[in-house]
N, C-alpha and C. Protein backbone atom coordinates (compact mmCIF):
# COMPACT_ATOMS: atom_id res chain seq x y z
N UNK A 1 -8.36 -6.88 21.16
CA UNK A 1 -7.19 -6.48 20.39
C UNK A 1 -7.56 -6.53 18.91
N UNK A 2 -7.38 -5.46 18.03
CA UNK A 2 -7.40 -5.48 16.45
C UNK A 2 -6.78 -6.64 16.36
N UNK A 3 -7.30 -7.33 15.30
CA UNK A 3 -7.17 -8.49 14.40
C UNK A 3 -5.47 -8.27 13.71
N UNK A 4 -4.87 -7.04 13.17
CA UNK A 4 -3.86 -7.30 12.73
C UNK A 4 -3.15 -7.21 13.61
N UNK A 5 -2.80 -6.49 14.84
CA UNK A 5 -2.00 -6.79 15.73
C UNK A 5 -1.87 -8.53 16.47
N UNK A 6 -3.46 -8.93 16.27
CA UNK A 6 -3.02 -10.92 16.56
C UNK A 6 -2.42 -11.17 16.04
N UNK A 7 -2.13 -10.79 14.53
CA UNK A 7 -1.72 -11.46 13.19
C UNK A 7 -0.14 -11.68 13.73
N UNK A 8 0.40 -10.12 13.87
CA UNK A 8 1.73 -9.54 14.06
C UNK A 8 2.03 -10.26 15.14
N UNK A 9 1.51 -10.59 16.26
CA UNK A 9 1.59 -11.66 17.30
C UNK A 9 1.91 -13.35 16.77
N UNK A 10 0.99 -13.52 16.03
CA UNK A 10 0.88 -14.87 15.71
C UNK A 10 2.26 -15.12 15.09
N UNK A 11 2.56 -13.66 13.74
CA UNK A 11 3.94 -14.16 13.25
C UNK A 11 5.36 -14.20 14.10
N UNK A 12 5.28 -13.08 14.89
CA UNK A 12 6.65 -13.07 16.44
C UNK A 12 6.84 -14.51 16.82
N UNK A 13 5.40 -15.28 17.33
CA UNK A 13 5.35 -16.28 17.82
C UNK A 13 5.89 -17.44 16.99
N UNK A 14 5.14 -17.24 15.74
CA UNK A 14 5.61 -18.54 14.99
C UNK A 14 7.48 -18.14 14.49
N UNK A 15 7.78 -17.16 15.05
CA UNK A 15 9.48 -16.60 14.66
C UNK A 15 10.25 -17.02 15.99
N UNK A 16 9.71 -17.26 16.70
CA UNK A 16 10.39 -17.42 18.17
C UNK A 16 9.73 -18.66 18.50
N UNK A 17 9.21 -19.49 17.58
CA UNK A 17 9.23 -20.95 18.09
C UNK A 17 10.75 -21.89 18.12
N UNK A 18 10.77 -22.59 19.37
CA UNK A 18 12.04 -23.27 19.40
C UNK A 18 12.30 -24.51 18.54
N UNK A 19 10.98 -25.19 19.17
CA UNK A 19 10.66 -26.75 18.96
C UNK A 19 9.38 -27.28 17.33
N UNK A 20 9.51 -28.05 17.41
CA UNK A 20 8.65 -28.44 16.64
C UNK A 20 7.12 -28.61 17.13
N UNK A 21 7.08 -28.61 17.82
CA UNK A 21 5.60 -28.76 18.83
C UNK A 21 5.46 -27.14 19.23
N UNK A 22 6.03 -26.43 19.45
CA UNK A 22 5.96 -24.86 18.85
C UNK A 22 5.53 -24.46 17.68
N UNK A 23 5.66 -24.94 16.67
CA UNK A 23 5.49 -24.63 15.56
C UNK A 23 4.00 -24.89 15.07
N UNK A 24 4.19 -26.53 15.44
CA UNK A 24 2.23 -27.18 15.64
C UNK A 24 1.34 -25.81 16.16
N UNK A 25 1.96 -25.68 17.53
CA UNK A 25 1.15 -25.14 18.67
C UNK A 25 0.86 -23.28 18.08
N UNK A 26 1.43 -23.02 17.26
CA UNK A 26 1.46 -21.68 16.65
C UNK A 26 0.60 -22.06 15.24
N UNK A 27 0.81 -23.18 14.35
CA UNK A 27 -0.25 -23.18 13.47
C UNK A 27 -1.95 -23.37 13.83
N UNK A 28 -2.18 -24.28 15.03
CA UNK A 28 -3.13 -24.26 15.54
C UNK A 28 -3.40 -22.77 15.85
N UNK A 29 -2.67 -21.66 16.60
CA UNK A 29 -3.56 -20.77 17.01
C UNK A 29 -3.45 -19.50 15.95
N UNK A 30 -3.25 -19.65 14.59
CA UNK A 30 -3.34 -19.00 13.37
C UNK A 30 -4.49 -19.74 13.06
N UNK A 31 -4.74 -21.01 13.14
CA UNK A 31 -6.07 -21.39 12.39
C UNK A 31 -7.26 -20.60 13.43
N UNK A 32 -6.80 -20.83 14.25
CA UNK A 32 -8.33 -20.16 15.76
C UNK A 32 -8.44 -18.79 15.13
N UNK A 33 -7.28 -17.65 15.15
CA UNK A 33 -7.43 -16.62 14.76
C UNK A 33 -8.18 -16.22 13.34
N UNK A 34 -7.90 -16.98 12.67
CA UNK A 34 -8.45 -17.25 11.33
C UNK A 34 -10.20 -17.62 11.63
N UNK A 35 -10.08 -18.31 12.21
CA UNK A 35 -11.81 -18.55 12.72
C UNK A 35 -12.37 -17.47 13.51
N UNK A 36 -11.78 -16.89 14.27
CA UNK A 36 -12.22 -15.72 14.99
C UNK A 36 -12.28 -14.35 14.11
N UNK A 37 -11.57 -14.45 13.39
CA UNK A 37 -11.63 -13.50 12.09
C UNK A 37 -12.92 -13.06 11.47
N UNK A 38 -12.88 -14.66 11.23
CA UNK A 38 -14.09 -15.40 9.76
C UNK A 38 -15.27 -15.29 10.43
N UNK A 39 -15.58 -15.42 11.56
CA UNK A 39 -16.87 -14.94 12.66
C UNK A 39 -16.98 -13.92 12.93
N UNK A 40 -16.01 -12.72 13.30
CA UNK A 40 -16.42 -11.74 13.37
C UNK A 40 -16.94 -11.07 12.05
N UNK A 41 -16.60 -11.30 10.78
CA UNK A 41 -16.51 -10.64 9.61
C UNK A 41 -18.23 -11.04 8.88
N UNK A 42 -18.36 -12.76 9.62
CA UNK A 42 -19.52 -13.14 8.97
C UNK A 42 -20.85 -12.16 10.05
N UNK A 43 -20.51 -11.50 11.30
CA UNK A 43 -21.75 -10.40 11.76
C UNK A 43 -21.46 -9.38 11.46
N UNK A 44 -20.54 -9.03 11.43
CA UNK A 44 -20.32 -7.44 10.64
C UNK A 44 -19.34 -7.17 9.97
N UNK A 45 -19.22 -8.11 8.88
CA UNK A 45 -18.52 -7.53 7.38
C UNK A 45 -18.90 -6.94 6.81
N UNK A 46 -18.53 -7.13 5.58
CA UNK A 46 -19.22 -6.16 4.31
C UNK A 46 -19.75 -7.48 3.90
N UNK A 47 -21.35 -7.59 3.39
CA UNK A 47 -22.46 -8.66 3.08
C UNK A 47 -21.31 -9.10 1.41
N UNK A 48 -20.77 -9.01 1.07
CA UNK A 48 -20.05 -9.56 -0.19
C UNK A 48 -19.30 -10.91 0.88
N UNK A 49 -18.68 -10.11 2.00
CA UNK A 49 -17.84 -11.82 2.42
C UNK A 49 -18.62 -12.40 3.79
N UNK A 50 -19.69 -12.41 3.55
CA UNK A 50 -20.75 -12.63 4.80
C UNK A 50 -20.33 -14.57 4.80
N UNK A 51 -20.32 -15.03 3.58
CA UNK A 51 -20.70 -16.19 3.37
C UNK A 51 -19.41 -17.22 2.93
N UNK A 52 -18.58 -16.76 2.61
CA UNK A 52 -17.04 -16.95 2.92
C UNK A 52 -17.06 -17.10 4.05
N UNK A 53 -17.45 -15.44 5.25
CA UNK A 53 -16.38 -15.48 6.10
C UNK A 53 -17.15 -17.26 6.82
N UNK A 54 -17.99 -16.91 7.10
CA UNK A 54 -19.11 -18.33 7.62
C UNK A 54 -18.26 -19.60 7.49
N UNK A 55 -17.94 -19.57 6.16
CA UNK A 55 -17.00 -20.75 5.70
C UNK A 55 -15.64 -20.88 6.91
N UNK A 56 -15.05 -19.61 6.68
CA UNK A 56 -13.51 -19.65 7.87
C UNK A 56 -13.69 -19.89 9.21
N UNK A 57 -14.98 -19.51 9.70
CA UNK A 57 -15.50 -19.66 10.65
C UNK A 57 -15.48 -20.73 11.24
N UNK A 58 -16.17 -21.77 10.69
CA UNK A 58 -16.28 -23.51 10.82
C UNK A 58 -15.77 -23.51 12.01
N UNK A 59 -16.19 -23.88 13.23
CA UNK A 59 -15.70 -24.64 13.97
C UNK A 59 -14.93 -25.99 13.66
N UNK A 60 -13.64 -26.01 14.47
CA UNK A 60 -12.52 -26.85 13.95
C UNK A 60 -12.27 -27.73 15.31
N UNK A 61 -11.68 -28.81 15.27
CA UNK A 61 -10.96 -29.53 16.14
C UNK A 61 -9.48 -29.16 16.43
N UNK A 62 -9.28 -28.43 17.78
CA UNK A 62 -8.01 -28.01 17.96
C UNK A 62 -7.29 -28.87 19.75
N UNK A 63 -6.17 -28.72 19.55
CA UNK A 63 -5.75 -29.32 20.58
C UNK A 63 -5.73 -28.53 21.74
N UNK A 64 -5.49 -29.35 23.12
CA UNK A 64 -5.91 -28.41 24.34
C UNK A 64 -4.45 -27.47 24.29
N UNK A 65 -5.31 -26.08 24.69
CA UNK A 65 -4.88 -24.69 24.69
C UNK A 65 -3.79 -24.47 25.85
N UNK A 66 -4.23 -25.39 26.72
CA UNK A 66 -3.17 -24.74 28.15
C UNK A 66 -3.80 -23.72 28.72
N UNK A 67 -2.81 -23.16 29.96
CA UNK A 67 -3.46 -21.98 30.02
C UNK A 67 -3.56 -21.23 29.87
N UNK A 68 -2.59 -20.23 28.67
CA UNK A 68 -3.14 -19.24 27.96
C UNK A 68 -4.36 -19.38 26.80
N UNK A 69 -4.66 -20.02 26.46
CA UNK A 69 -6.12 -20.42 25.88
C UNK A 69 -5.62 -20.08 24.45
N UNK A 70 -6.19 -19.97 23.66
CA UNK A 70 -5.92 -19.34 22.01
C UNK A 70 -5.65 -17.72 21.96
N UNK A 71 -4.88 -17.04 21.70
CA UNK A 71 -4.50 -15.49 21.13
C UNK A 71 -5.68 -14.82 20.96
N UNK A 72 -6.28 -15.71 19.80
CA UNK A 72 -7.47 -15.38 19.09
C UNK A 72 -8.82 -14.56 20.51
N UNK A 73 -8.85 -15.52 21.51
CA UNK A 73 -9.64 -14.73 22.19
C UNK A 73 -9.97 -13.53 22.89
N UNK A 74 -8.58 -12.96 22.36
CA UNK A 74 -8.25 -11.29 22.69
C UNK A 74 -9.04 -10.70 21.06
N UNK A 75 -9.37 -11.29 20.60
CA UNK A 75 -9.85 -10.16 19.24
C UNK A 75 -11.19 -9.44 19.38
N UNK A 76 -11.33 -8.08 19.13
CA UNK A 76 -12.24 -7.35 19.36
C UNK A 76 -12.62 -6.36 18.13
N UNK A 77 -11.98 -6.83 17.29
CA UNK A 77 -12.36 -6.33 16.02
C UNK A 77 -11.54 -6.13 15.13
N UNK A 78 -12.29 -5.61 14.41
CA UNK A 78 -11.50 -6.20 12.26
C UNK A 78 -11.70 -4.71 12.07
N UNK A 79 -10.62 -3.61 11.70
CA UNK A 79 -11.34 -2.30 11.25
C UNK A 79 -11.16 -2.42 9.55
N UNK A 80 -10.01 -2.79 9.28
CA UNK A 80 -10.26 -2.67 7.62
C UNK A 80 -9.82 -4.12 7.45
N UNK A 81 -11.18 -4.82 6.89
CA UNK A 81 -11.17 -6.38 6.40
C UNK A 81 -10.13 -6.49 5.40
N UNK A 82 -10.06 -5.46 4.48
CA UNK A 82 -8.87 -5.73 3.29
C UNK A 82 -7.10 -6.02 4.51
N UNK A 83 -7.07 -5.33 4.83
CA UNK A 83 -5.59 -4.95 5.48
C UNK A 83 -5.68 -6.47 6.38
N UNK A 84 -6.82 -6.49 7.54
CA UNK A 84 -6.46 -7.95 8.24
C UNK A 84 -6.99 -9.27 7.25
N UNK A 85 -7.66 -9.17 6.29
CA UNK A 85 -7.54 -10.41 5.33
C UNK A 85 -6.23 -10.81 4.97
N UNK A 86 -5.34 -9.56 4.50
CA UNK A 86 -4.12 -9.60 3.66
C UNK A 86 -3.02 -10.30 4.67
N UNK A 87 -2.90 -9.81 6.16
CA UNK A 87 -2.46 -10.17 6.89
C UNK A 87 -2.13 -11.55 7.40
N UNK A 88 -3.53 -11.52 7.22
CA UNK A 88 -3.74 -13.26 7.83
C UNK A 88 -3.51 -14.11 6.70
N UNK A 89 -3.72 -13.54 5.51
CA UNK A 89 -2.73 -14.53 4.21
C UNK A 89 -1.78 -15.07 4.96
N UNK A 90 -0.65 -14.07 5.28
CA UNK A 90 0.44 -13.87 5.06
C UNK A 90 1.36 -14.98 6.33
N UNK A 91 -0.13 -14.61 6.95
CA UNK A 91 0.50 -15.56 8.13
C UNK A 91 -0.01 -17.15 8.29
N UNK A 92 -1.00 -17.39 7.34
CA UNK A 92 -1.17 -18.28 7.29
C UNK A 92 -0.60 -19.23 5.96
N UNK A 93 -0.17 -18.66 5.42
CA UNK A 93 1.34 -18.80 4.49
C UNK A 93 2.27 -19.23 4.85
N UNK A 94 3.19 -18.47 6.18
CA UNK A 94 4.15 -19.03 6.76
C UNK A 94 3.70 -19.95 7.64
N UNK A 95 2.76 -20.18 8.24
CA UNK A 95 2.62 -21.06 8.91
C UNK A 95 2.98 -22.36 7.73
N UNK A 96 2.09 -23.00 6.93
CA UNK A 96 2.41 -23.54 6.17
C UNK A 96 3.56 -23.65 5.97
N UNK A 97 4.22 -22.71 5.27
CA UNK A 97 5.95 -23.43 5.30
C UNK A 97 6.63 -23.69 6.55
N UNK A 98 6.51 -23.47 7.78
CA UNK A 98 7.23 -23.90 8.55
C UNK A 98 7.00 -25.45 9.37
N UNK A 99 5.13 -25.65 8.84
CA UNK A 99 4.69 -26.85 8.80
C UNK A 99 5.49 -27.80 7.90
N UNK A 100 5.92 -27.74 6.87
CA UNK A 100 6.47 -28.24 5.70
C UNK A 100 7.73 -28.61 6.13
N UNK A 101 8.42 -27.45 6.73
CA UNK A 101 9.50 -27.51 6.99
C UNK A 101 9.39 -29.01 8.15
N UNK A 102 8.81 -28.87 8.65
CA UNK A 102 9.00 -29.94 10.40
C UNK A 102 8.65 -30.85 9.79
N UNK A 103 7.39 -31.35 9.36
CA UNK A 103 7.01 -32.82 8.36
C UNK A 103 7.99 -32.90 8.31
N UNK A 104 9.07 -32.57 7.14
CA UNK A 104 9.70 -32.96 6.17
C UNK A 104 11.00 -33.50 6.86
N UNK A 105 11.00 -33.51 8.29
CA UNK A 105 12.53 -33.71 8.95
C UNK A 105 12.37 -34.74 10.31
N UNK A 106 10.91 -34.87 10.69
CA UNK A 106 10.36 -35.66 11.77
C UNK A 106 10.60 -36.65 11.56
N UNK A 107 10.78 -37.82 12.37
CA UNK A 107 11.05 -39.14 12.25
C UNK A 107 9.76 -39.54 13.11
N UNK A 108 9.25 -38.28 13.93
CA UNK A 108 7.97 -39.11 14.88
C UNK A 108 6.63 -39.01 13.93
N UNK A 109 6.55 -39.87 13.68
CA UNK A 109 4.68 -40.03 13.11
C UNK A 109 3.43 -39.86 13.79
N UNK A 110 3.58 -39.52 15.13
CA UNK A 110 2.47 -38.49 15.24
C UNK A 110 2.28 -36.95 14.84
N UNK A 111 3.93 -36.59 14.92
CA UNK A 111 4.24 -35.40 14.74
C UNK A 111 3.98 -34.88 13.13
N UNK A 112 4.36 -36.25 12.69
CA UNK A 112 3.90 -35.95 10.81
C UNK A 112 2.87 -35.66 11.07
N UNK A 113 2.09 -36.49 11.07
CA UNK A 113 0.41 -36.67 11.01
C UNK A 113 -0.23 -34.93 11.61
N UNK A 114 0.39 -34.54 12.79
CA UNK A 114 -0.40 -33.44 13.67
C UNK A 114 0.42 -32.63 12.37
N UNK A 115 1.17 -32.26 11.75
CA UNK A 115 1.88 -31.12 10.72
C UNK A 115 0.76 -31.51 9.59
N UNK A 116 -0.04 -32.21 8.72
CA UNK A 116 -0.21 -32.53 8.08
C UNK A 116 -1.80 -32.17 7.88
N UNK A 117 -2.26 -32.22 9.19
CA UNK A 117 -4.03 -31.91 9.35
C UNK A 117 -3.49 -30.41 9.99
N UNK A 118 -2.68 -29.91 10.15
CA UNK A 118 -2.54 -28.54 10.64
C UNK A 118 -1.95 -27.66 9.32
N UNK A 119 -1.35 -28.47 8.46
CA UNK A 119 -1.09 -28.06 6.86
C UNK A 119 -2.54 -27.46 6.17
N UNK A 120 -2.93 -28.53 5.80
CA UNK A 120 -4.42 -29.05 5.48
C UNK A 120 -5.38 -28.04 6.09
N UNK A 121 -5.58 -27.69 7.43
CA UNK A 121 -6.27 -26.52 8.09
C UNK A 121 -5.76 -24.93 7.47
N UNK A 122 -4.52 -25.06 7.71
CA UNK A 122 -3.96 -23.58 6.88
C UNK A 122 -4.24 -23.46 5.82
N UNK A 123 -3.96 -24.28 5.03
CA UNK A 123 -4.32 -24.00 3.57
C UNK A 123 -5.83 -23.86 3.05
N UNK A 124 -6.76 -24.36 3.76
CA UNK A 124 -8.54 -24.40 3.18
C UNK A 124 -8.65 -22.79 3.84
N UNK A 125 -7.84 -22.93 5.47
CA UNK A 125 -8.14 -21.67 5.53
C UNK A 125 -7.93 -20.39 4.74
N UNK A 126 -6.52 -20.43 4.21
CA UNK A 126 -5.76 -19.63 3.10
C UNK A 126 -6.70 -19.43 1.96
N UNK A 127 -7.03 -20.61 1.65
CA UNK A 127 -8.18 -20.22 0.43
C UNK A 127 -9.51 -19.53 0.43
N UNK A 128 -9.93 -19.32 1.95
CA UNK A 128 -11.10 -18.93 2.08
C UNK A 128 -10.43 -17.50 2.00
N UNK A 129 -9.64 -17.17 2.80
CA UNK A 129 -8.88 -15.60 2.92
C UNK A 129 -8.96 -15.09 1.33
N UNK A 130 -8.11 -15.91 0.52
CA UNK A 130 -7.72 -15.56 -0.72
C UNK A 130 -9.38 -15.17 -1.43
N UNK A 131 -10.49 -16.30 -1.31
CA UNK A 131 -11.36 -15.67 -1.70
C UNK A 131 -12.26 -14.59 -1.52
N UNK A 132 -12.08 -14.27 -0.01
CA UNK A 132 -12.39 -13.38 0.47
C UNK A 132 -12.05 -11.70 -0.16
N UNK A 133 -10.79 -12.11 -0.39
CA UNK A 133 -9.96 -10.84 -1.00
C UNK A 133 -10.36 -10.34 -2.47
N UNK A 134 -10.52 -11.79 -3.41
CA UNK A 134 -11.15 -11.33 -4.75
C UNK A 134 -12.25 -10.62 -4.59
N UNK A 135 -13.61 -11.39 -3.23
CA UNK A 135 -14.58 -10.72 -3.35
C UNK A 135 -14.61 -9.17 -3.18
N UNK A 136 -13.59 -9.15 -2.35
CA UNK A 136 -13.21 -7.44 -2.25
C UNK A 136 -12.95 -6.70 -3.41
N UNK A 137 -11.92 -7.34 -4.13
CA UNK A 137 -11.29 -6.81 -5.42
C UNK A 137 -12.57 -6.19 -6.56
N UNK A 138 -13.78 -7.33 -6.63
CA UNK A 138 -15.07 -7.24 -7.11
C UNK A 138 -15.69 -6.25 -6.58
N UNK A 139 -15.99 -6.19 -5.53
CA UNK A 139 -16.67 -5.10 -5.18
C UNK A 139 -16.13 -3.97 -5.16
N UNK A 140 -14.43 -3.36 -5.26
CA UNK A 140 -14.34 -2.30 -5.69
C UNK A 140 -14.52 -1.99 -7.10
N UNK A 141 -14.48 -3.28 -7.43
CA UNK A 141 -14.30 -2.67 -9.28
C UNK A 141 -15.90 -2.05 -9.98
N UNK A 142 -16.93 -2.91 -8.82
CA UNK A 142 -18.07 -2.93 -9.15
C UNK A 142 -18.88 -1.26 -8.91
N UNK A 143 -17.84 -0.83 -7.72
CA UNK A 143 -18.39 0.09 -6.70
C UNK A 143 -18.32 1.09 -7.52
N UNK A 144 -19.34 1.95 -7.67
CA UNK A 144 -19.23 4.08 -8.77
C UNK A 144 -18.01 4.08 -7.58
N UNK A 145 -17.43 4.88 -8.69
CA UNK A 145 -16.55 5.95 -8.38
C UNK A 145 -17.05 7.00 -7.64
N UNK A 146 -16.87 7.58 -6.04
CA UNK A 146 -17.52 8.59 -5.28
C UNK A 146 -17.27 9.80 -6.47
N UNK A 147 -17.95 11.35 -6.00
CA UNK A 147 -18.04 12.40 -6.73
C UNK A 147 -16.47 13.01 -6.46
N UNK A 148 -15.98 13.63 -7.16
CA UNK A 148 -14.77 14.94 -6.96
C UNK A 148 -15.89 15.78 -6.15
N UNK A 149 -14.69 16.01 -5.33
CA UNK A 149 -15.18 17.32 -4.07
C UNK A 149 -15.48 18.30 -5.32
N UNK A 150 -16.23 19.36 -4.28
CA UNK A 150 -16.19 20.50 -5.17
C UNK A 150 -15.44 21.31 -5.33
N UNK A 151 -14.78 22.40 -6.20
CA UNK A 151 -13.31 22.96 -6.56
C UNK A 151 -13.55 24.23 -6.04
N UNK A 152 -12.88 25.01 -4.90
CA UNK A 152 -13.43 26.45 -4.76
C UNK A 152 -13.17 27.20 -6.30
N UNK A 153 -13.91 27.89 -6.22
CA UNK A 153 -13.77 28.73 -7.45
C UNK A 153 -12.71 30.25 -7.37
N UNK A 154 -11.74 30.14 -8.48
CA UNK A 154 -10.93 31.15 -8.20
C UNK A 154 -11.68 32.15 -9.51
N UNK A 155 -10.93 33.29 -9.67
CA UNK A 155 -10.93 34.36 -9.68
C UNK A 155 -9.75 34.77 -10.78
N UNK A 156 -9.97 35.21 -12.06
CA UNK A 156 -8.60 35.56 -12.58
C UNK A 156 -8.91 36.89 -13.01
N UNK A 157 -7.67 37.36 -12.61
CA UNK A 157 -7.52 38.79 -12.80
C UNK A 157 -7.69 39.50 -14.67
N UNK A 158 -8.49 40.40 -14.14
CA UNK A 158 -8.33 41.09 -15.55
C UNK A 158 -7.27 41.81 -16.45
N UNK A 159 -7.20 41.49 -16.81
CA UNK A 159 -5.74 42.22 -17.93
C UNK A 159 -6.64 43.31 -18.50
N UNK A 160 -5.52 44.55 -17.74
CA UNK A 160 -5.96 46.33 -18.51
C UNK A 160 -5.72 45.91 -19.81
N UNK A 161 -6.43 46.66 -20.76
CA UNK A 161 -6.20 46.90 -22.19
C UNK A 161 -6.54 48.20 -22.25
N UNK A 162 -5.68 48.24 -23.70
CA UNK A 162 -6.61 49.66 -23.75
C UNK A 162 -6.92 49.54 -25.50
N UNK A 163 -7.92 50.48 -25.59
CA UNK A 163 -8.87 50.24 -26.49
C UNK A 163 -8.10 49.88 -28.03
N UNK A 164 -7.11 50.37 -28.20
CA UNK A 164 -6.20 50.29 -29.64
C UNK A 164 -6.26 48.83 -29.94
N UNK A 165 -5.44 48.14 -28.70
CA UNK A 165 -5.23 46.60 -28.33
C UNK A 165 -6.34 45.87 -28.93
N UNK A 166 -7.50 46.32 -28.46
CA UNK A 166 -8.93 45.61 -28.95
C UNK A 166 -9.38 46.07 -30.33
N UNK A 167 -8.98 47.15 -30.79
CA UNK A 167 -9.45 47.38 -32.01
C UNK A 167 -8.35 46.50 -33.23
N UNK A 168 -7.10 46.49 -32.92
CA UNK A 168 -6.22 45.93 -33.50
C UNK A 168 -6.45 44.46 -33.95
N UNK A 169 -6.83 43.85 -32.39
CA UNK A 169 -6.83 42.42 -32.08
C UNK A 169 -8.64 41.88 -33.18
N UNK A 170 -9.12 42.89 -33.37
CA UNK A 170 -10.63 42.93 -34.14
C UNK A 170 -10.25 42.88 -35.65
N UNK A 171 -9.36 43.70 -35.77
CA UNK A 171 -9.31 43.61 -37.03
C UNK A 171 -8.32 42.52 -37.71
N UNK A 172 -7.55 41.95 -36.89
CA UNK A 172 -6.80 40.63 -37.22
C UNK A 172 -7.18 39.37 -37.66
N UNK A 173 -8.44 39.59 -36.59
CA UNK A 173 -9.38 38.28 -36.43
C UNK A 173 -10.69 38.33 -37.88
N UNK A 174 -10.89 39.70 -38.23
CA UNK A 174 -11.28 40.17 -39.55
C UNK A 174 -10.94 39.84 -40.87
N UNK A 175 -9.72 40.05 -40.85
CA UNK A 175 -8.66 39.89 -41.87
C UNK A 175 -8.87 38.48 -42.37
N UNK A 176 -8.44 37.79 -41.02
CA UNK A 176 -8.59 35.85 -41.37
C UNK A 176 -9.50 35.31 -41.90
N UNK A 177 -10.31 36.07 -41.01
CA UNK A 177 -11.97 35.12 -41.39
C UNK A 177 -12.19 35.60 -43.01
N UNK A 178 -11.72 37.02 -43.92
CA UNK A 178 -11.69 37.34 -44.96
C UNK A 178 -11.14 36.44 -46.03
N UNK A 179 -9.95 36.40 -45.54
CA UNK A 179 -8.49 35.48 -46.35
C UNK A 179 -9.34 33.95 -46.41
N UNK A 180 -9.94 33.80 -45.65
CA UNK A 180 -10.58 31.90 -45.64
C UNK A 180 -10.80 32.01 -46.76
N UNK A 181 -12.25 32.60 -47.15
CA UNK A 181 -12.68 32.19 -48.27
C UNK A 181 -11.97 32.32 -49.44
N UNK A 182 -11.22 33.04 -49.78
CA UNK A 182 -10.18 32.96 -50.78
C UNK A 182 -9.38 32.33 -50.88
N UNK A 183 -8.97 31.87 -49.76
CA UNK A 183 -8.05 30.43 -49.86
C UNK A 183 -8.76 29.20 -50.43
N UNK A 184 -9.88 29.00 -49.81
CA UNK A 184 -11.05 27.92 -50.35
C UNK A 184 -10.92 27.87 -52.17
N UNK A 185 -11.36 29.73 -52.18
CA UNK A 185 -11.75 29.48 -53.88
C UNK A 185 -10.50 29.10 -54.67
N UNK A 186 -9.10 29.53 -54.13
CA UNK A 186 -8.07 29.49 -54.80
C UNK A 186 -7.76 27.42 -55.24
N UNK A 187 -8.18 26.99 -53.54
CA UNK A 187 -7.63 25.59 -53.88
C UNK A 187 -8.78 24.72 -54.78
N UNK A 188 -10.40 25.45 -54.79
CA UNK A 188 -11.08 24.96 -55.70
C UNK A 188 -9.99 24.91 -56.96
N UNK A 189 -10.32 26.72 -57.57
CA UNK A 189 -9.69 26.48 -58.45
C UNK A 189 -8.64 25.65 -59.02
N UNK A 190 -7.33 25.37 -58.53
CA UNK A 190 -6.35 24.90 -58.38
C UNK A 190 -7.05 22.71 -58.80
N UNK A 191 -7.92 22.67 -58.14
CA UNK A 191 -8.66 21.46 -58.25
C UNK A 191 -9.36 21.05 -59.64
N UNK A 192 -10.46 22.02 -60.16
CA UNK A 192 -10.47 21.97 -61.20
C UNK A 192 -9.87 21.79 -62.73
N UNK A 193 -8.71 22.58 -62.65
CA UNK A 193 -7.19 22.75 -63.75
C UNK A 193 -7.43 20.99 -63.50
């Protein structure tokens, strides 16, 4: 499955969590996706986020999956790294706040603690994304500009004249170029006084 359709998954999921252990269980598998991302991108990215992605990659300590296993293991590719980088910001953003949100209301202290290293995971991850994205930003700014296609070439029609037109239009252009220099000598003069 394309990487942004996990994403779009991951966010449904983390929108249709009931519980608070839903919420855990959805930041954990945004961080996997995020690693499955960051691995695919570090064998065939673009060599600017080869070494980032490596970083997102990291194998992590996650809790047991059950038996649907992690989302993430449906991913089969990244087609435009900008679009699923941006994505997975976005979702690893909300994850974060909805982590925030549960901390902040738990009375169980394991449950803090599991919101807190699953905070902590989103966010290093977030930062690797985010850097990922400048490196992009760099490399377009860095990148030539491709060529303009080439323009078919048109054709403009000739305007009939007839010969008066051109003799007229000759002697106008005569006239001026005459009048210059007398204008010149006049504003000499005029300078001198």
């Amino acid at each position: 499955m394309e990487a942004e359709r996990l994403v779009q998954a991951g966010l449904r999921g983390l929108a249709e969590s009931g519980t608070a252990h839903d919420i855990v269980a959805e930041a954990w598998q945004a961080r996997a996706l995020a690693q499955a991302i960051g691995s695919h991108l570090a064998l065939c990215g673009p060599l600017e986020l080869r070494g980032e992605a490596r970083g997102l990659s990291e194998a992590g300590e996650y809790p047991a999956w059950g038996a649907a296993g992690p989302r993430a293991a449906r991913l089969t590719g990244v087609g435009d790294p900008r679009s699923a980088l941006t994505a997975l910001g976005e979702l690893l953003t909300e994850v974060g706040v909805a982590l925030v949100g549960v901390a902040s209301v738990t009375d169980d202290e394991g449950l803090y603690w599991q919101c807190m290293e699953a905070i902590d995971a989103a966010d290093e991850a977030g930062d690797r994304v985010r850097g990922m994205l400048r490196r992009l930003d760099v490399r377009e700014q860095v990148r030539p500009r491709p060529p303009d296609p080439p323009r078919p070439r048109t054709t403009i029609p000739r305007q009939e004249r007839n010969p008066a037109q051109d003799q007229a239009q000759a002697q106008d252009q005569s006239r001026q170029r005459n009048q210059a220099p007398e204008h010149d000598r006049e504003r000499d003069r005029a300078r001198d006084r």
